[in-house]
N, C-alpha and C. Protein backbone atom coordinates (compact mmCIF):
# COMPACT_ATOMS: atom_id res chain seq x y z
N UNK A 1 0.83 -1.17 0.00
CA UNK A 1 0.00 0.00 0.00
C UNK A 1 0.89 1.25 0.00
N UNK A 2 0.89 1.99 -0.89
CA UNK A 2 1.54 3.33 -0.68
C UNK A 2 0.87 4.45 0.07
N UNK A 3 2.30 4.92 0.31
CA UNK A 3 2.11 6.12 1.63
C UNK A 3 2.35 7.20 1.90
N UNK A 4 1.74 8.18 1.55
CA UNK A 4 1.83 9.53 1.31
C UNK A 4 2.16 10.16 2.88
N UNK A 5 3.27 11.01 3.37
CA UNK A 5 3.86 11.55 4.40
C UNK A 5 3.58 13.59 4.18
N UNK A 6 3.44 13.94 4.98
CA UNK A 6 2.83 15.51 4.96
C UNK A 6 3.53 15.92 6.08
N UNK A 7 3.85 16.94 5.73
CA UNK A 7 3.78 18.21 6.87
C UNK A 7 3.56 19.63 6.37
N UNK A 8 3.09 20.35 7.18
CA UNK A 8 2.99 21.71 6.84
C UNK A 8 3.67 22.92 7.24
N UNK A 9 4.22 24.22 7.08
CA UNK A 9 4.41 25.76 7.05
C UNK A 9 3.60 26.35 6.97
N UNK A 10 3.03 27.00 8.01
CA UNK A 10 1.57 28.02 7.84
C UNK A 10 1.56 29.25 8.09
N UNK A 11 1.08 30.26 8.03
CA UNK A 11 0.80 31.26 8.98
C UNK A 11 -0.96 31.77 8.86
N UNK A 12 -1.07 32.66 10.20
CA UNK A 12 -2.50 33.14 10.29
C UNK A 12 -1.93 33.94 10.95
N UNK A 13 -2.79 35.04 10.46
CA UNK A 13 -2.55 36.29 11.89
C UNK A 13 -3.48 35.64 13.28
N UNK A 14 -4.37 35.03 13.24
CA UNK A 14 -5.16 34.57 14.20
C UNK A 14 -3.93 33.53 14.91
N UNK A 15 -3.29 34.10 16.26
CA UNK A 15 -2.87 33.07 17.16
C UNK A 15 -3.01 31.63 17.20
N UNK A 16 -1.71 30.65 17.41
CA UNK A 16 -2.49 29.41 17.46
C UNK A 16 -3.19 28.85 18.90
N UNK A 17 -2.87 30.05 19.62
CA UNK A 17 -3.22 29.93 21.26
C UNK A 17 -4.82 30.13 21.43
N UNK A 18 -5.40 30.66 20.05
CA UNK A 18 -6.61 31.14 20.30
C UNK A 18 -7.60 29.50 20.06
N UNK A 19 -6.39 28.67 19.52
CA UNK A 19 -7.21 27.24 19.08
C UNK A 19 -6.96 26.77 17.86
N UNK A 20 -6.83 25.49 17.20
CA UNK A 20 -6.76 24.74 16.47
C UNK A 20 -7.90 25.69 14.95
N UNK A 21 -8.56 25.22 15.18
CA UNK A 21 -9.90 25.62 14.44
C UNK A 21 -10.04 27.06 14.34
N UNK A 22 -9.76 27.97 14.58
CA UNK A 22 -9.70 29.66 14.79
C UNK A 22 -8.78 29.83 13.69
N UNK A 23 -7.55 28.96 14.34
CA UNK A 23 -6.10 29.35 13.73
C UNK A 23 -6.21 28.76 12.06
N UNK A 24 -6.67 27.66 11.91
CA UNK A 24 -6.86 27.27 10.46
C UNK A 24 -8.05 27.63 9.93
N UNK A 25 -8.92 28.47 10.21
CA UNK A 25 -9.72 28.85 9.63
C UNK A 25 -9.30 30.07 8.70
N UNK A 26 -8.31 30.80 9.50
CA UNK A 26 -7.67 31.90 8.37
C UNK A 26 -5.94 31.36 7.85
N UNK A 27 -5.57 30.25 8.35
CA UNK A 27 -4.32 29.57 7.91
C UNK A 27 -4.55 29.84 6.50
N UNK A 28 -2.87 29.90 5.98
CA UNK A 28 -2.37 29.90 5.01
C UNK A 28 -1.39 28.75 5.22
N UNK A 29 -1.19 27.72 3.95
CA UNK A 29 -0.39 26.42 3.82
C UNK A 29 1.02 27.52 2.99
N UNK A 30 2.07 27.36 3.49
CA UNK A 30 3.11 28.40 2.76
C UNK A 30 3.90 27.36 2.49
N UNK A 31 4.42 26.24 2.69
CA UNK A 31 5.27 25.13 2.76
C UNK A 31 4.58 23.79 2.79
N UNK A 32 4.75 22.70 1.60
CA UNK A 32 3.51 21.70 2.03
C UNK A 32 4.81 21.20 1.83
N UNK A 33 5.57 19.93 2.82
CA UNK A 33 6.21 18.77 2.46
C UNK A 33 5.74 17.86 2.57
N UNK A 34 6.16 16.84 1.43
CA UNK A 34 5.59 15.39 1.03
C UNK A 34 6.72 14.52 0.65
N UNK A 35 6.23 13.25 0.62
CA UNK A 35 6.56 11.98 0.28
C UNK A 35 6.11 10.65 -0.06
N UNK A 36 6.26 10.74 -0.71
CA UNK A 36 5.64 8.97 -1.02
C UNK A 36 6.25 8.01 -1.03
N UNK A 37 5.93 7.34 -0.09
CA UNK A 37 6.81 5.50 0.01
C UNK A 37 7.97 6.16 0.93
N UNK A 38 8.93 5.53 0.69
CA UNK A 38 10.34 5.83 1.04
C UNK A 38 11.43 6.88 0.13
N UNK A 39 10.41 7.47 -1.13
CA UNK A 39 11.02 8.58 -2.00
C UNK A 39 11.49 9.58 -1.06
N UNK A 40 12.61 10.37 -1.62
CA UNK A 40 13.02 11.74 -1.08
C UNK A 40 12.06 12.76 -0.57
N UNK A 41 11.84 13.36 -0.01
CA UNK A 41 11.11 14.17 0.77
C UNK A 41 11.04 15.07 -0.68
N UNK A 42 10.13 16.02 -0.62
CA UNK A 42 9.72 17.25 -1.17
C UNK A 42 8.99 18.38 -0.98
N UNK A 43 9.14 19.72 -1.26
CA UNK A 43 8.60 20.74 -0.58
C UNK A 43 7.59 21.96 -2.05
N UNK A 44 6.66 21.56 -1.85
CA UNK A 44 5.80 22.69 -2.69
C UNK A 44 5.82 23.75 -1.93
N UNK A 45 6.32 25.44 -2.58
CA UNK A 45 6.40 26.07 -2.48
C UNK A 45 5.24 26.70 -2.69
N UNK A 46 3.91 26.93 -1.82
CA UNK A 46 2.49 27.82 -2.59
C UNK A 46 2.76 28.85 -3.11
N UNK A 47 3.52 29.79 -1.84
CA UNK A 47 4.17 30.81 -2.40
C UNK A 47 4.12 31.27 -3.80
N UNK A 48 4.80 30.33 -4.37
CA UNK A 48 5.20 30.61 -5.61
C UNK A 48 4.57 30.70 -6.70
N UNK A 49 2.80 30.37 -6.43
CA UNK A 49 2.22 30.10 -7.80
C UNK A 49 2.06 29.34 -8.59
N UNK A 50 3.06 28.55 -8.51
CA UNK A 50 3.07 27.05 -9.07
C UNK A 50 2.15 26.08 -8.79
N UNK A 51 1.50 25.63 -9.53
CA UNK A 51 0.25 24.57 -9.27
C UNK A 51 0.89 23.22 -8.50
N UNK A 52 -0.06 22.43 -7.94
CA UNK A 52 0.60 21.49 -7.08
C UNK A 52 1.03 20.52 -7.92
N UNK A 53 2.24 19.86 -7.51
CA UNK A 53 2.43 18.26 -8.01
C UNK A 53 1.80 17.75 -8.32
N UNK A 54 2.19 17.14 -9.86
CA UNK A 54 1.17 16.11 -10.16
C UNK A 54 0.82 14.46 -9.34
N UNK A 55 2.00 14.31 -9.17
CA UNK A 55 1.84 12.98 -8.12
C UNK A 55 1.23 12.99 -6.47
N UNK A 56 1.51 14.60 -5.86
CA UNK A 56 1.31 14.90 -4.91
C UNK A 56 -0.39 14.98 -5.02
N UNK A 57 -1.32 15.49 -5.72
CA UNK A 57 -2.75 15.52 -6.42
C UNK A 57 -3.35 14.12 -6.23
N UNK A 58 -2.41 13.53 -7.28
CA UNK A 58 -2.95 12.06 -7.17
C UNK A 58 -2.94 11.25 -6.03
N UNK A 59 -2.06 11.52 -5.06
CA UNK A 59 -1.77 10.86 -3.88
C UNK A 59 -2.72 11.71 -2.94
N UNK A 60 -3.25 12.66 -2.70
CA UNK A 60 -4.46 12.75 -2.12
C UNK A 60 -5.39 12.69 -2.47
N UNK A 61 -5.69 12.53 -3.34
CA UNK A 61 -7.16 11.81 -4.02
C UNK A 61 -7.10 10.51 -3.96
N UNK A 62 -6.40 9.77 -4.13
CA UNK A 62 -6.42 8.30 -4.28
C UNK A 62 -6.91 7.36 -3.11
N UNK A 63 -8.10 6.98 -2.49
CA UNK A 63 -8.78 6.69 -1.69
C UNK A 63 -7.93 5.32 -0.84
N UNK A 64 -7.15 5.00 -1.99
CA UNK A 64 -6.04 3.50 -1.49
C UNK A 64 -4.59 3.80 -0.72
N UNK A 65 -4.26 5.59 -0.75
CA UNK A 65 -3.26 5.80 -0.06
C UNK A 65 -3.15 6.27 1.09
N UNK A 66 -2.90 5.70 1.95
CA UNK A 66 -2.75 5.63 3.18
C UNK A 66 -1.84 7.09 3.41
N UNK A 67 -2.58 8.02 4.20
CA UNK A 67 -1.71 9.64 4.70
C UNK A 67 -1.50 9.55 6.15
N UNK A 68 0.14 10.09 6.46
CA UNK A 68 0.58 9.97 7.38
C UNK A 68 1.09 11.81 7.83
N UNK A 69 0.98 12.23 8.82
CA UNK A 69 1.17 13.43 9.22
C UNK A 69 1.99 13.30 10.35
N UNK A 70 2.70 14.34 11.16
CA UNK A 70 3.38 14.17 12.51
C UNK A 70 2.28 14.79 13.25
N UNK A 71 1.51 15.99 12.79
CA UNK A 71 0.43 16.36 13.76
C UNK A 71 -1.05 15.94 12.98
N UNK A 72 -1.18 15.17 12.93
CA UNK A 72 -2.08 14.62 11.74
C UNK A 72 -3.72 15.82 12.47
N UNK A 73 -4.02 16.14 13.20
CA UNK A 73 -4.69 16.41 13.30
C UNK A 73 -4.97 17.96 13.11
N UNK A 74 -3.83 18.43 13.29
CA UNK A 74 -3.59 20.00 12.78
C UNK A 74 -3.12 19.91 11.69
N UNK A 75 -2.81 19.17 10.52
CA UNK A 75 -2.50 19.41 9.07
C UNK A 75 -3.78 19.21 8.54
N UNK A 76 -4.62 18.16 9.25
CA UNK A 76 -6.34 17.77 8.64
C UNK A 76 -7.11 18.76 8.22
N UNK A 77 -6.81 19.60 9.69
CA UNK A 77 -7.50 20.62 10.00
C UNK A 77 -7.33 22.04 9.01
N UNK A 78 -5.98 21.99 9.12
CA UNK A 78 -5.33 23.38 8.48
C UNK A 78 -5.71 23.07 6.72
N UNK A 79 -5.90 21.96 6.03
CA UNK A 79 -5.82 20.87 4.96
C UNK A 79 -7.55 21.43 4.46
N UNK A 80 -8.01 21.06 5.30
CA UNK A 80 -9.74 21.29 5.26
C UNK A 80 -10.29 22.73 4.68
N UNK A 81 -9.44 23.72 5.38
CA UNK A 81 -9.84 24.94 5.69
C UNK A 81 -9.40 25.51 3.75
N UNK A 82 -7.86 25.27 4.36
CA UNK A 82 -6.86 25.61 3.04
C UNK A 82 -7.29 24.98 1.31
N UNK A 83 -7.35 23.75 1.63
CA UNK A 83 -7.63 22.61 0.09
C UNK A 83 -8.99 21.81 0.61
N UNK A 84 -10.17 21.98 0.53
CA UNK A 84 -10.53 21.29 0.97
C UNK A 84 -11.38 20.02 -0.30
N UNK A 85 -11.46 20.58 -1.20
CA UNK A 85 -11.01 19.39 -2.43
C UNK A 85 -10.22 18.53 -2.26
N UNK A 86 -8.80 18.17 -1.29
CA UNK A 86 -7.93 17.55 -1.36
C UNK A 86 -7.96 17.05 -0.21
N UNK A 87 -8.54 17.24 0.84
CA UNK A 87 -8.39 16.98 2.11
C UNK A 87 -9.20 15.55 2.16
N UNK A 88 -8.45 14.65 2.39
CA UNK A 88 -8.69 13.17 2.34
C UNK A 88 -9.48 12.88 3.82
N UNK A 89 -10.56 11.97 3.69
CA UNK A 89 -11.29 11.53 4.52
C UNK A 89 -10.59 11.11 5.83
N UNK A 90 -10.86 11.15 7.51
CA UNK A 90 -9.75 10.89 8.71
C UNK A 90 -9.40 9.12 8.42
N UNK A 91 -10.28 8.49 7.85
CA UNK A 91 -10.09 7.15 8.05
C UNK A 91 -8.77 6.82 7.21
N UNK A 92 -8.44 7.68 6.17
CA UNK A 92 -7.03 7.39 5.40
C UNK A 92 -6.01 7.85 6.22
């Protein structure tokens, strides 16, 4: 089963002290790193304008790939707010 790995770079002017959900409601994703399988890490720059990875797209849509986060529950969150076309169901 392949395995898509995430982390995020954000900012909000809204504090993250004010809460999870506050804070990603006006979050900005500025840094998305990814990986798939045991591939090299990688970093989409939003910043930049550049549309997302094509493999990175497919790997969150793909209902068979298993997503792994370090704060899985604040990238979900921040994920939801930010992409929420892309934001893969909690059970993946």
């Amino acid at each position: 089963m392949t395995t898509l790995w995430l982390d995020f770079e954000t900012y909000s002017e809204t504090p993250i002290n004010h809460g999870t959900y506050r804070y990603a409601a006006s979050a900005e994703i500025m840094l998305f790193a990814w990986a798939i399988d045991t591939a090299p890490a990688q970093v989409w720059d939003m910043t930049s304008g550049e549309p997302i990875p094509f493999d990175l797209e497919q790997a969150l849509l793909d209902p068979e790939v298993l997503v792994f986060a370090h704060n899985s529950m604040f990238d979900r969150t921040v994920l939801r707010y930010a992409m929420p076309d892309l934001c893969p169901p909690i059970e993946r």
